[in-house]
C-alpha atoms as a PDB file:
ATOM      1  CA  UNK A   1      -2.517  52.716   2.288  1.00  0.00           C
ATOM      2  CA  UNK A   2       1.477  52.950   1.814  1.00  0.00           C
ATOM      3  CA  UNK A   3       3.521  50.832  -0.811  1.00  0.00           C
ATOM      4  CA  UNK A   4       5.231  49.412   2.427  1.00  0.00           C
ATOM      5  CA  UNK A   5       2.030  48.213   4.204  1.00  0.00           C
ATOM      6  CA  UNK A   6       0.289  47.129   1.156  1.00  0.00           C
ATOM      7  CA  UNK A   7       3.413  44.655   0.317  1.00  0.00           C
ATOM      8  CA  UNK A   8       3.766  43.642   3.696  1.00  0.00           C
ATOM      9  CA  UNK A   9      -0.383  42.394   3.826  1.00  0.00           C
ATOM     10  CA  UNK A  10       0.810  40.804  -0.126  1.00  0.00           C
ATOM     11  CA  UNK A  11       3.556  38.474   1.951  1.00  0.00           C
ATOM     12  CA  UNK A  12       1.734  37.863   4.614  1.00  0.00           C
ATOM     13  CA  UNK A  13      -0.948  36.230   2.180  1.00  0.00           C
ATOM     14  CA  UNK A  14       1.542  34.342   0.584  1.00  0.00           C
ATOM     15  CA  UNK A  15       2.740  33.484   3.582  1.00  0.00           C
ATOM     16  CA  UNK A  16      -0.438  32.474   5.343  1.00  0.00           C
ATOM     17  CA  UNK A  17      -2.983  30.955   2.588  1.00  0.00           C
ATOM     18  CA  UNK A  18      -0.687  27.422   1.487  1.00  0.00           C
ATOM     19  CA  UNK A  19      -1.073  26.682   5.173  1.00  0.00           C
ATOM     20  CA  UNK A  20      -4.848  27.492   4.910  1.00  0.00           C
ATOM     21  CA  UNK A  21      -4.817  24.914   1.932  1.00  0.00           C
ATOM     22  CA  UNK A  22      -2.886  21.731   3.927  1.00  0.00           C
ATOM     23  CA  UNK A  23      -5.909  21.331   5.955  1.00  0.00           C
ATOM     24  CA  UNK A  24      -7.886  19.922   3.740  1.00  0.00           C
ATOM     25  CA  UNK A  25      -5.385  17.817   2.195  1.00  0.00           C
ATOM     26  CA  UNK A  26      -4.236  17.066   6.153  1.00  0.00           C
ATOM     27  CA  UNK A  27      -8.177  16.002   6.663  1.00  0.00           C
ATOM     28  CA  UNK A  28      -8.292  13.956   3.232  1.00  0.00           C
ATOM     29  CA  UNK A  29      -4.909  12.190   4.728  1.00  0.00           C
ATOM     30  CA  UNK A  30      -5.614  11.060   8.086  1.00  0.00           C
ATOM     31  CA  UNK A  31      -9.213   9.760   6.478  1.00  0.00           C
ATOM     32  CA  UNK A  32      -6.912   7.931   4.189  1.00  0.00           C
ATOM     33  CA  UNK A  33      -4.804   6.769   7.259  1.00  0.00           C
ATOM     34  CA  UNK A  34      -7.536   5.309   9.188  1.00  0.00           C
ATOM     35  CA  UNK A  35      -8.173   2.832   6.547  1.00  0.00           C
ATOM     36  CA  UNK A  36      -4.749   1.332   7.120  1.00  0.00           C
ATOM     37  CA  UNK A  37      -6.435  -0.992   9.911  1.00  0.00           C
ATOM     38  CA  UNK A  38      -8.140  -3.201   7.791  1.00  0.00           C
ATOM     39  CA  UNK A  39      -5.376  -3.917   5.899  1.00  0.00           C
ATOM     40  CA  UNK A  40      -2.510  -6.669   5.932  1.00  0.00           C
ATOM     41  CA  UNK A  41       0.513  -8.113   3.775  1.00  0.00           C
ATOM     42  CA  UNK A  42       1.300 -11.451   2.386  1.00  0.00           C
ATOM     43  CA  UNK A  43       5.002 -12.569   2.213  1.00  0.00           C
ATOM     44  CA  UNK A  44       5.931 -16.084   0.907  1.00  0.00           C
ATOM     45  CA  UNK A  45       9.261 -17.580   1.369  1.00  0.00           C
ATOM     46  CA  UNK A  46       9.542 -19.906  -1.565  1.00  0.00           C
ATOM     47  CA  UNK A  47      12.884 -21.269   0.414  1.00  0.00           C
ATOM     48  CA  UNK A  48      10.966 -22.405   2.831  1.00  0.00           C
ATOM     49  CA  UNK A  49       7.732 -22.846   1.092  1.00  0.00           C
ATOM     50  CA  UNK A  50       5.818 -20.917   3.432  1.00  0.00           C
ATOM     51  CA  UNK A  51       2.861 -18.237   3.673  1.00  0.00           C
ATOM     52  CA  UNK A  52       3.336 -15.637   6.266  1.00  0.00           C
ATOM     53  CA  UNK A  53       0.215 -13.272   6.832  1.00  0.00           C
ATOM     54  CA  UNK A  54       0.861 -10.610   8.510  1.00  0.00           C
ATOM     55  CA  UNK A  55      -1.580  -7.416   9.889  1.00  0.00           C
ATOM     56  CA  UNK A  56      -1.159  -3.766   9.607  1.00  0.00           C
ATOM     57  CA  UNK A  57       0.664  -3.791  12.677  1.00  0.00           C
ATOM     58  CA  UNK A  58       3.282  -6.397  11.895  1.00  0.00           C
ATOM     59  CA  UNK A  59       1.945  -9.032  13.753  1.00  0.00           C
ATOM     60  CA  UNK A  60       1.909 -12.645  12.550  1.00  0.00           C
ATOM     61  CA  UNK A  61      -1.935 -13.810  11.713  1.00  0.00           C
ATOM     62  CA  UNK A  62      -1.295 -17.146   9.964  1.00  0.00           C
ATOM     63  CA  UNK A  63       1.477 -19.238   8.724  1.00  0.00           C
ATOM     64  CA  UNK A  64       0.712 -22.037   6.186  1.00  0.00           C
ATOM     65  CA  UNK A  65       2.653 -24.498   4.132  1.00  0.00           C
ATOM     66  CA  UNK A  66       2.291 -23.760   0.266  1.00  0.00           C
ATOM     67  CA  UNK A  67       3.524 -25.332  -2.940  1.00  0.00           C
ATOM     68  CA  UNK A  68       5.718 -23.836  -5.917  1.00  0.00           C
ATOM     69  CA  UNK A  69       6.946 -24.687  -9.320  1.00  0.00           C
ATOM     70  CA  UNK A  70       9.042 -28.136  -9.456  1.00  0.00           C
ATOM     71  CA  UNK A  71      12.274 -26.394 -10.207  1.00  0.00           C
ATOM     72  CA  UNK A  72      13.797 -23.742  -7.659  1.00  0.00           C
ATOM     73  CA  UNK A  73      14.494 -20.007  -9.068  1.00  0.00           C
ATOM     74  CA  UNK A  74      12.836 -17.076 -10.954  1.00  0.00           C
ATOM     75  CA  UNK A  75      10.726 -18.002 -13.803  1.00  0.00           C
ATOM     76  CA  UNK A  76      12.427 -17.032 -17.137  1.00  0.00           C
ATOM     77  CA  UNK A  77      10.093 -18.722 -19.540  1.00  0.00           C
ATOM     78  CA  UNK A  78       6.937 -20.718 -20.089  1.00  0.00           C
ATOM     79  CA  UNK A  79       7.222 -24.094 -19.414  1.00  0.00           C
ATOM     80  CA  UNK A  80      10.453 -24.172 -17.047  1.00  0.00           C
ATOM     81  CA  UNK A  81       8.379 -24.911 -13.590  1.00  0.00           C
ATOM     82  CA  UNK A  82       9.398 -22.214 -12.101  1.00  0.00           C
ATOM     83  CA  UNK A  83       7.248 -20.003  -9.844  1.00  0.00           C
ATOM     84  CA  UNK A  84       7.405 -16.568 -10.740  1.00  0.00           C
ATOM     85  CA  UNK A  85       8.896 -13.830  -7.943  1.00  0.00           C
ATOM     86  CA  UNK A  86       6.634 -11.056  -7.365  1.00  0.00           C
ATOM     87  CA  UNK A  87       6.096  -8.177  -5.807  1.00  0.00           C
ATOM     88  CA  UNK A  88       2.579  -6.672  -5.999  1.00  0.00           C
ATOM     89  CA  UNK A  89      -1.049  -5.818  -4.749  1.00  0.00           C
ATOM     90  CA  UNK A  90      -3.993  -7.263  -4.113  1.00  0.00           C
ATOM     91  CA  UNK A  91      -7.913  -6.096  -3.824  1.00  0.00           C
ATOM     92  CA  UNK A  92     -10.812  -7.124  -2.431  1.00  0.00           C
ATOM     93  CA  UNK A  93     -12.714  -8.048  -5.824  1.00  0.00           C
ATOM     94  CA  UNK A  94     -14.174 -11.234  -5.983  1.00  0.00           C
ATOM     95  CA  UNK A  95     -15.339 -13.330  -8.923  1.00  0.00           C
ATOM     96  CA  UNK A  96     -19.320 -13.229  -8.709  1.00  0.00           C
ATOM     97  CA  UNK A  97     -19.171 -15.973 -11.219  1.00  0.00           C
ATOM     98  CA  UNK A  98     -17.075 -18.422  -8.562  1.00  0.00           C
ATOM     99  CA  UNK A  99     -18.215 -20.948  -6.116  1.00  0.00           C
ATOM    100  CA  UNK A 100     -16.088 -19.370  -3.953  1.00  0.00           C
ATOM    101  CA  UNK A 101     -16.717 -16.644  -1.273  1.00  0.00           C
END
């Protein structure tokens, strides 16, 4: 086998074998993706006081009234009735210890 051919086969490898390795990762990421149906997002708009629950899709599942810290704004320190603005993430663990479901 020539110099020529045997670097040609070396760049076709290199080429070839990091698309051979995205399928896995494609597989692990639409496994991932399916998942996304159960989930949903919570927005509250202290302004209006309000709970907005939405679904993976966008769509509106519930709207309810809520109630916040006495005082209007961000909280800056213990004690000033303020509610806190936040932006985070929720799971599904439960308290087995709660009355609660």
């Amino acid at each position: 086998m020539t110099n020529k051919k045997r670097r040609e086969i070396i760049l076709w490898a290199l080429i070839f074998i990091p698309y051979l390795l995205l399928i896995p990762a494609a597989a692990w990421y639409f496994k991932k993706l399916n998942n996304v149906e159960n989930s949903s997002f919570v927005i509250i708009n202290k302004a209006e006081m309000t709970l907005y629950h939405y679904n993976y899709k966008g769509e509106l599942l519930q709207k309810s009234a809520i109630a916040t810290g006495k005082n209007f704004g961000n909280k800056e320190k213990i004690g000033d009735s303020k509610t806190p603005d936040k932006v985070g993430r929720s799971g599904t663990k439960r308290n087995r210890y709660s009355r609660y479901p």
